[in-house]
PDB file of N, CA and C in Angstrom:
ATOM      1  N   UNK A   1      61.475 -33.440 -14.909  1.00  0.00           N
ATOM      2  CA  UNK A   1      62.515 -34.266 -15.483  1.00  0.00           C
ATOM      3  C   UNK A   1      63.707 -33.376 -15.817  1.00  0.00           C
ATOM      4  N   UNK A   2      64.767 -33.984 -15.372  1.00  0.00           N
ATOM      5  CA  UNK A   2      65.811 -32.866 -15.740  1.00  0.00           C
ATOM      6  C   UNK A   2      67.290 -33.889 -16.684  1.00  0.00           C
ATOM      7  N   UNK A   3      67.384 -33.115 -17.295  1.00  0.00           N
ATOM      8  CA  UNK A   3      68.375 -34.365 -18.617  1.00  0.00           C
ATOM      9  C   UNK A   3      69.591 -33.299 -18.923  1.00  0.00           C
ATOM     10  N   UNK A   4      70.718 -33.915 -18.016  1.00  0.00           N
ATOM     11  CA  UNK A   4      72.310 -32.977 -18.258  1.00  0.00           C
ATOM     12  C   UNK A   4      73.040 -33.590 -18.108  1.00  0.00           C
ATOM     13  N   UNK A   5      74.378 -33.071 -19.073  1.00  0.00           N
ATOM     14  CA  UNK A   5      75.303 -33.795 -19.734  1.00  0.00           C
ATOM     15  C   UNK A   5      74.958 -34.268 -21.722  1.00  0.00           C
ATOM     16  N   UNK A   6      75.891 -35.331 -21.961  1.00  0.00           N
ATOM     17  CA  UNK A   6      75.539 -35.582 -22.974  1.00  0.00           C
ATOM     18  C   UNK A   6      73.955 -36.342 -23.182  1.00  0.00           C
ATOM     19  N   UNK A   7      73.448 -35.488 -23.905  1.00  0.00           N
ATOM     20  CA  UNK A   7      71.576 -36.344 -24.348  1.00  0.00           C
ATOM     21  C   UNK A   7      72.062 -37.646 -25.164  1.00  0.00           C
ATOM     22  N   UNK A   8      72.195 -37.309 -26.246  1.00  0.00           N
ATOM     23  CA  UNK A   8      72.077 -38.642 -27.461  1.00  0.00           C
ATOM     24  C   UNK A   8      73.181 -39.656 -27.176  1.00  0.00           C
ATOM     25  N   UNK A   9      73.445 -40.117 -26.112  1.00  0.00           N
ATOM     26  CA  UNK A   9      74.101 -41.176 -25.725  1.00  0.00           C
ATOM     27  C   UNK A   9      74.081 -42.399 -25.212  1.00  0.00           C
ATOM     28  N   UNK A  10      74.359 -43.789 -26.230  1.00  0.00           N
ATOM     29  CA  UNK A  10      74.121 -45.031 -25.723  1.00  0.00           C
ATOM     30  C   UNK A  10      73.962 -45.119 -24.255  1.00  0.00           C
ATOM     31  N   UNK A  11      73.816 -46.166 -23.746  1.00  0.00           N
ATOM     32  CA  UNK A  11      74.270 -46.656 -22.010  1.00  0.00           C
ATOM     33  C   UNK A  11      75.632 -47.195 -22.117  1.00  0.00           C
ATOM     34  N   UNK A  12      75.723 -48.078 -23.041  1.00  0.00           N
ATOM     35  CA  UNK A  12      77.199 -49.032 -23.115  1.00  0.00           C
ATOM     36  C   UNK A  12      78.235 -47.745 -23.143  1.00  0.00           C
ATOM     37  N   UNK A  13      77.929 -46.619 -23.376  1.00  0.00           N
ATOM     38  CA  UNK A  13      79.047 -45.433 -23.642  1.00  0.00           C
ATOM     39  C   UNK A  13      79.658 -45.637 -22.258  1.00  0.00           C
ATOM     40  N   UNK A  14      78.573 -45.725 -21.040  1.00  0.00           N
ATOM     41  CA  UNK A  14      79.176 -45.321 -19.396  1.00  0.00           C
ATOM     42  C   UNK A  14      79.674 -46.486 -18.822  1.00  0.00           C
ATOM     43  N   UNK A  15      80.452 -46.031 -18.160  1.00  0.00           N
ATOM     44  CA  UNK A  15      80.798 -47.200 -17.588  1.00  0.00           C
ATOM     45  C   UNK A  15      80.642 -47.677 -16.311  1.00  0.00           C
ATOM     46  N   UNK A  16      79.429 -46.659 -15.862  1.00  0.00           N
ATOM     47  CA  UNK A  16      78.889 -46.877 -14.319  1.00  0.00           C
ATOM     48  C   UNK A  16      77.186 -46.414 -14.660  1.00  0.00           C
ATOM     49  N   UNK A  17      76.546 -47.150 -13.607  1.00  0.00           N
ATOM     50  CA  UNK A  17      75.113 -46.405 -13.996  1.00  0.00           C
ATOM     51  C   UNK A  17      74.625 -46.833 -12.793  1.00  0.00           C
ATOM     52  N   UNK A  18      73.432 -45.996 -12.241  1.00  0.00           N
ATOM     53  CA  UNK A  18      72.887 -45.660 -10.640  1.00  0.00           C
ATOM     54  C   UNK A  18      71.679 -45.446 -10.854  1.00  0.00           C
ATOM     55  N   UNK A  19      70.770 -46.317 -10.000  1.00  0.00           N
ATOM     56  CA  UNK A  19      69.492 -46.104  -9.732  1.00  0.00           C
ATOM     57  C   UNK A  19      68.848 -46.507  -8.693  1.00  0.00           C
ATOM     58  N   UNK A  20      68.382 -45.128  -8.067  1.00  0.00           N
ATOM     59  CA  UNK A  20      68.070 -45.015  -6.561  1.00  0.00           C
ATOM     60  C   UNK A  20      66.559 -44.942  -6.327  1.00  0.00           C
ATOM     61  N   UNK A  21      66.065 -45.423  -5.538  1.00  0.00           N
ATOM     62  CA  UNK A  21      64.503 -44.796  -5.284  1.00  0.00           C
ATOM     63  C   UNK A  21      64.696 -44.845  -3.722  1.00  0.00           C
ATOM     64  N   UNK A  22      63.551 -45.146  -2.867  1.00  0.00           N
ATOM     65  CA  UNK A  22      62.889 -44.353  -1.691  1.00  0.00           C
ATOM     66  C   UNK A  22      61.686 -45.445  -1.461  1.00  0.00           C
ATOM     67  N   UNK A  23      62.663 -46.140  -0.279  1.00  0.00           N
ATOM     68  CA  UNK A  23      60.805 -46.529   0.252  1.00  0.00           C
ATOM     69  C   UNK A  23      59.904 -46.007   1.043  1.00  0.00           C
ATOM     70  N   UNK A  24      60.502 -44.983   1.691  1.00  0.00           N
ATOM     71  CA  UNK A  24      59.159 -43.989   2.200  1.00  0.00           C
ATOM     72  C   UNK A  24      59.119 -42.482   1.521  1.00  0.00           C
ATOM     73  N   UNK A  25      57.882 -42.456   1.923  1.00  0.00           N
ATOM     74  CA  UNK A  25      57.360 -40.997   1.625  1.00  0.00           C
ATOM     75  C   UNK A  25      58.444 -40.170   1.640  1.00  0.00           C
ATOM     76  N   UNK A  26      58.715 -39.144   0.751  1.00  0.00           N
ATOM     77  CA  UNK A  26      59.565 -38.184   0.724  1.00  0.00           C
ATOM     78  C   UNK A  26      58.383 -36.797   0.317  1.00  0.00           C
ATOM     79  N   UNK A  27      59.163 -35.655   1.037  1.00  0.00           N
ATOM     80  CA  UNK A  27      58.186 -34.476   0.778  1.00  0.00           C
ATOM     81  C   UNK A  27      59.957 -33.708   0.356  1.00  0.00           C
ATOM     82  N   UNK A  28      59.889 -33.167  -0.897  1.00  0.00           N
ATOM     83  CA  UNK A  28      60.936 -32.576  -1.429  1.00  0.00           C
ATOM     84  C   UNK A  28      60.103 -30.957  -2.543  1.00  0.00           C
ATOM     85  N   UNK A  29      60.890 -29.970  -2.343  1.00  0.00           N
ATOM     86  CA  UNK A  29      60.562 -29.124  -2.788  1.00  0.00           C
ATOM     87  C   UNK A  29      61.406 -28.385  -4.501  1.00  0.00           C
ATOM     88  N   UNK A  30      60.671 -27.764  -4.904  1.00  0.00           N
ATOM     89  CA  UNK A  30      61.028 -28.087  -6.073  1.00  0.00           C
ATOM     90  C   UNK A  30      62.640 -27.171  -6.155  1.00  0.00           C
ATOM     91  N   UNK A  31      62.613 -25.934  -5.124  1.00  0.00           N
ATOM     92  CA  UNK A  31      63.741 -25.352  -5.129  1.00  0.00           C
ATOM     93  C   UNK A  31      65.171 -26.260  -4.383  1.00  0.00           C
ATOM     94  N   UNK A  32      64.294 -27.059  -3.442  1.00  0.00           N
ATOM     95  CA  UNK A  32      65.436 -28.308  -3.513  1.00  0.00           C
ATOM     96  C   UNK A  32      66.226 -29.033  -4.736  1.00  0.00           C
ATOM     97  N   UNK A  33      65.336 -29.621  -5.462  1.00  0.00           N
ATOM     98  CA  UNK A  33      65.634 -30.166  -6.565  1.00  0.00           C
ATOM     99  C   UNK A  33      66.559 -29.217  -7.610  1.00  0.00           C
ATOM    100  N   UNK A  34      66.331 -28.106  -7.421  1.00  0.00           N
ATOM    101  CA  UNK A  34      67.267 -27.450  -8.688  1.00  0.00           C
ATOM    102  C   UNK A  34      68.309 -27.106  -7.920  1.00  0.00           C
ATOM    103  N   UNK A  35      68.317 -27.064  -6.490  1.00  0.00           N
ATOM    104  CA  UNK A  35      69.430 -26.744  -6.218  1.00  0.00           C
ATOM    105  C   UNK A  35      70.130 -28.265  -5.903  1.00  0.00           C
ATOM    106  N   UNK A  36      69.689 -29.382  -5.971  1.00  0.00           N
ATOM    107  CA  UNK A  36      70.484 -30.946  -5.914  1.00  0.00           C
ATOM    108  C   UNK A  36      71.242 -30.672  -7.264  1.00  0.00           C
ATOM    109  N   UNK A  37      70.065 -30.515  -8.585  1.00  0.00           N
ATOM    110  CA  UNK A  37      70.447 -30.421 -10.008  1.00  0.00           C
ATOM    111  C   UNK A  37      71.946 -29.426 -10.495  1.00  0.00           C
ATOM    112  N   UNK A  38      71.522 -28.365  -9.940  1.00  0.00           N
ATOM    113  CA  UNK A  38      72.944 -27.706 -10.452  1.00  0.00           C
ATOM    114  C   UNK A  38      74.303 -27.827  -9.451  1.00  0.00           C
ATOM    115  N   UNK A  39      73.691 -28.605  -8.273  1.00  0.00           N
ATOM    116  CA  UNK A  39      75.400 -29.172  -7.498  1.00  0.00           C
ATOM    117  C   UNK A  39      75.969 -30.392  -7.981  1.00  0.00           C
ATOM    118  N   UNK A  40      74.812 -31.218  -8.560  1.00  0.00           N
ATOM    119  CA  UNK A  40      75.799 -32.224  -9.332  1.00  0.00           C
ATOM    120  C   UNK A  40      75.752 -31.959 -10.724  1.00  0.00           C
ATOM    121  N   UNK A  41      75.640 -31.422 -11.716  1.00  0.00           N
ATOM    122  CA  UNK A  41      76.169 -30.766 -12.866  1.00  0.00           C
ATOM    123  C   UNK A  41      77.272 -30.082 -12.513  1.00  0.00           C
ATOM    124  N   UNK A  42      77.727 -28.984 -11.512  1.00  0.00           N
ATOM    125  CA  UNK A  42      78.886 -28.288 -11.541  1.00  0.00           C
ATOM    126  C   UNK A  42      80.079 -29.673 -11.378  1.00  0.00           C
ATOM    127  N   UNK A  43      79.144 -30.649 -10.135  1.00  0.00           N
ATOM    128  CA  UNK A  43      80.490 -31.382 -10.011  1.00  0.00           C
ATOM    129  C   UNK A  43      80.868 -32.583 -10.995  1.00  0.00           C
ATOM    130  N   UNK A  44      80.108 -33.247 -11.841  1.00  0.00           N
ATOM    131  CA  UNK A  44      79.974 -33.613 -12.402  1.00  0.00           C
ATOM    132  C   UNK A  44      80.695 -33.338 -13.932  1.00  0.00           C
ATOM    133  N   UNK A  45      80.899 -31.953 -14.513  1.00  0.00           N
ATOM    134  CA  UNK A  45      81.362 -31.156 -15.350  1.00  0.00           C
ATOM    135  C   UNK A  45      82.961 -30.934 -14.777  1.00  0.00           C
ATOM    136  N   UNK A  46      83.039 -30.621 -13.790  1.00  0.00           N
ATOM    137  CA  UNK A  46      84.490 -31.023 -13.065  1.00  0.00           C
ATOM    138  C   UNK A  46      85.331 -32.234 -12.951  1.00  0.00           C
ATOM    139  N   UNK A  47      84.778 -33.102 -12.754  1.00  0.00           N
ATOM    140  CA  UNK A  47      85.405 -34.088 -12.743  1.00  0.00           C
ATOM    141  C   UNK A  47      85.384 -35.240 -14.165  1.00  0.00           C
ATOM    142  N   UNK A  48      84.649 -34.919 -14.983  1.00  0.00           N
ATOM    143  CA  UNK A  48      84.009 -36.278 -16.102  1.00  0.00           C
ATOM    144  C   UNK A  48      84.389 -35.042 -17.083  1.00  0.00           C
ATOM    145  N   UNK A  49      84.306 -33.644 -17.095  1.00  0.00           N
ATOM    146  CA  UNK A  49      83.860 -33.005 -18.486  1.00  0.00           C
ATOM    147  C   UNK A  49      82.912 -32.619 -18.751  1.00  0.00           C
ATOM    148  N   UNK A  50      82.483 -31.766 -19.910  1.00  0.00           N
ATOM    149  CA  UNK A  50      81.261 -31.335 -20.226  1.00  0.00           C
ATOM    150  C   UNK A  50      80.229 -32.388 -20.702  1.00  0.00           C
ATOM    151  N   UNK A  51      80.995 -33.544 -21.982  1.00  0.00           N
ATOM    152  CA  UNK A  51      80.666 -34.800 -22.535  1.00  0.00           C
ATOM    153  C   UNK A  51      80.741 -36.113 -22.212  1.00  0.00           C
ATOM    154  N   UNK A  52      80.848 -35.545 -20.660  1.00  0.00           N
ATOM    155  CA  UNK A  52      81.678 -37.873 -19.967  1.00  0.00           C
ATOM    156  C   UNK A  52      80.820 -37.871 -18.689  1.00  0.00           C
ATOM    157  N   UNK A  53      79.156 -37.516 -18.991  1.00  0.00           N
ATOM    158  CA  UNK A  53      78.395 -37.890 -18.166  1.00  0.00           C
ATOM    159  C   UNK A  53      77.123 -37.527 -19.016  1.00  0.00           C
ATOM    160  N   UNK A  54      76.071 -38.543 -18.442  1.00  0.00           N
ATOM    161  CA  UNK A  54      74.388 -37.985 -18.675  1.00  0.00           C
ATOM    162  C   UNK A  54      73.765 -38.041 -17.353  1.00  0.00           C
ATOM    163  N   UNK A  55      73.276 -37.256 -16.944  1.00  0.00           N
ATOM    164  CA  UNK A  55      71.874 -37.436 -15.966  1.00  0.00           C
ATOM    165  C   UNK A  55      70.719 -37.190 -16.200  1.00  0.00           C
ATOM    166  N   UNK A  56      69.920 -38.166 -15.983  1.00  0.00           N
ATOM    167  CA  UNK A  56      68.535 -38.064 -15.758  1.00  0.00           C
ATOM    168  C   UNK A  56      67.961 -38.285 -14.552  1.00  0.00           C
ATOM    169  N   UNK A  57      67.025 -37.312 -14.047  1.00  0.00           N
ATOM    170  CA  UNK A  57      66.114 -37.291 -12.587  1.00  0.00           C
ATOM    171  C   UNK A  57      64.963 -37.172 -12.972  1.00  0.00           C
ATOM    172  N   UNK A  58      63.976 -38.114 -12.829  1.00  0.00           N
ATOM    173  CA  UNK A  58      62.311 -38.391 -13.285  1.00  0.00           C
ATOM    174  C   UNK A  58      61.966 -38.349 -11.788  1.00  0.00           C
ATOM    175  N   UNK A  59      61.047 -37.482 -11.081  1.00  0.00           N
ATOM    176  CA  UNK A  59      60.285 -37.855  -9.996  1.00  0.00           C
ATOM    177  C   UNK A  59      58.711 -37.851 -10.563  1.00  0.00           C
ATOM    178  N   UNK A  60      58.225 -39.247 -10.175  1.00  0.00           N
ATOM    179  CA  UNK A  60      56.546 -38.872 -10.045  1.00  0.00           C
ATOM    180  C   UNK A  60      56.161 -38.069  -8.532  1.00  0.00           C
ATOM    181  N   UNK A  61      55.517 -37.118  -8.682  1.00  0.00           N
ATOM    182  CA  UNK A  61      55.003 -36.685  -7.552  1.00  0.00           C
ATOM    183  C   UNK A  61      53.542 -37.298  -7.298  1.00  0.00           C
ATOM    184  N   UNK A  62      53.683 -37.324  -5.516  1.00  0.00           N
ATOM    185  CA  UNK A  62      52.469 -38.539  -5.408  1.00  0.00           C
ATOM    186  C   UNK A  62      50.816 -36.904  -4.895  1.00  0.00           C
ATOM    187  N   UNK A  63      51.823 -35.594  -4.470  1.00  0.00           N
ATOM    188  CA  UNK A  63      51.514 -34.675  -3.458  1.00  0.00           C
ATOM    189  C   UNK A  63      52.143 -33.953  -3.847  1.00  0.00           C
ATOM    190  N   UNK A  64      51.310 -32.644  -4.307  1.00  0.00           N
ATOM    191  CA  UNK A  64      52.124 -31.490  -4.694  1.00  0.00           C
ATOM    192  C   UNK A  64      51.867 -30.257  -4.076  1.00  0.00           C
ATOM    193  N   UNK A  65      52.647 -29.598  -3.278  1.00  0.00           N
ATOM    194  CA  UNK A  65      52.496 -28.689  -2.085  1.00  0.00           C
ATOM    195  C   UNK A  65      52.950 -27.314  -3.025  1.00  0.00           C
ATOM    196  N   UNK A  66      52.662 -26.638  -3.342  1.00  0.00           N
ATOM    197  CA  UNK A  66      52.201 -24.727  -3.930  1.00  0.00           C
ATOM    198  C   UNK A  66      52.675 -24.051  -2.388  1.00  0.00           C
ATOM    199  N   UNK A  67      53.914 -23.193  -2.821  1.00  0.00           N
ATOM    200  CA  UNK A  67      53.936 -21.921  -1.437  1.00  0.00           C
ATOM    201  C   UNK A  67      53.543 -20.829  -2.496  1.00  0.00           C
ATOM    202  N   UNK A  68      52.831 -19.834  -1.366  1.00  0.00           N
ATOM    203  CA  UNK A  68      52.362 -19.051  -1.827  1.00  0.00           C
ATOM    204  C   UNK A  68      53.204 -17.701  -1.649  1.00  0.00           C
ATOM    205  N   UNK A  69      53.546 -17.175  -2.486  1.00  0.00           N
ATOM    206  CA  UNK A  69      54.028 -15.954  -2.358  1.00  0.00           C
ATOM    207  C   UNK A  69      53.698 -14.574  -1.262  1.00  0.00           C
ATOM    208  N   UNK A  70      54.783 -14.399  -0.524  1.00  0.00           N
ATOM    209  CA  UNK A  70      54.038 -12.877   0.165  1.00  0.00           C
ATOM    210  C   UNK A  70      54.804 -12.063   0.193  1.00  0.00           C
ATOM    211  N   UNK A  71      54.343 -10.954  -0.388  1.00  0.00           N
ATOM    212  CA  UNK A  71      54.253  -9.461  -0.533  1.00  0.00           C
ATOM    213  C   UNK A  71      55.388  -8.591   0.574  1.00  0.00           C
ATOM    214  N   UNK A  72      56.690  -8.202  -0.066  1.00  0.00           N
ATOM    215  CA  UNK A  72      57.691  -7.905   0.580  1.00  0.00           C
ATOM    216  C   UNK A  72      58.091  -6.847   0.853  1.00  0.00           C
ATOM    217  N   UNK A  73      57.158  -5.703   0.087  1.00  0.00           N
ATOM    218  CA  UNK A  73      57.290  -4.514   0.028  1.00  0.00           C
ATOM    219  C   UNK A  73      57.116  -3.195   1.032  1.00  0.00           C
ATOM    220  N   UNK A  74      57.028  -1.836   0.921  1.00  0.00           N
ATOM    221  CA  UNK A  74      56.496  -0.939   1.849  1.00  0.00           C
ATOM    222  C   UNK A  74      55.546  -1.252   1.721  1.00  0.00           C
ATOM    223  N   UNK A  75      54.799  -1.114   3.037  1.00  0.00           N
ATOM    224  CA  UNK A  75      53.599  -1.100   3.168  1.00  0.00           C
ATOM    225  C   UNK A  75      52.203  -2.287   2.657  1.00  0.00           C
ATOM    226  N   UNK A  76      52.981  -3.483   2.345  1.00  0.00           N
ATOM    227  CA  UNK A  76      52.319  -4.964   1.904  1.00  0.00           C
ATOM    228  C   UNK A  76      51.622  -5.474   3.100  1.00  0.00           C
ATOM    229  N   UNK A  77      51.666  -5.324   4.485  1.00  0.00           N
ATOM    230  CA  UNK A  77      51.187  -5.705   5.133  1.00  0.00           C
ATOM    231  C   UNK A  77      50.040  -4.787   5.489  1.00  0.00           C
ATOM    232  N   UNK A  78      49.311  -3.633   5.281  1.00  0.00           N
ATOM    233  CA  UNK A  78      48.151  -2.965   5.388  1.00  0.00           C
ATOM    234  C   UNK A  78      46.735  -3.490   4.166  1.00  0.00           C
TER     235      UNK A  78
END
């Protein structure tokens, strides 16, 4: 869940409000998501202000896919 912009703020404050879902399967990664998250905060903060927007992004995940880290160093592959 990610919550940016102003938190403690009515709805009647905005004067637009958006809600999107997905009727098929989506496979999204989580470094996706922070990088969706901080392109619309920068733009978002640009254009509205620091205080003349809220977002919230709730995904339930149905499938949760783990990459595994590998070893980048000298000699990691022996």
């Amino acid at each position: 869940v990610f919550d940016l912009g102003r938190f403690f703020s009515k709805v009647d404050e905005f004067p637009l409000f958006f809600w999107g879902g997905s009727d098929e399967y989506e496979l999204f990664f989580s470094e996706a998501l922070e990088a969706a998250r901080i392109c619309a905060n920068k733009y978002m903060v640009k254009s509205c202000g620091k205080d003349g927007f809220h977002i919230r992004v709730r995904l339930h995940p149905f499938h949760v896919i783990r990459i595994n880290k590998m070893l980048s160093c000298a000699g990691a592959d022996r």
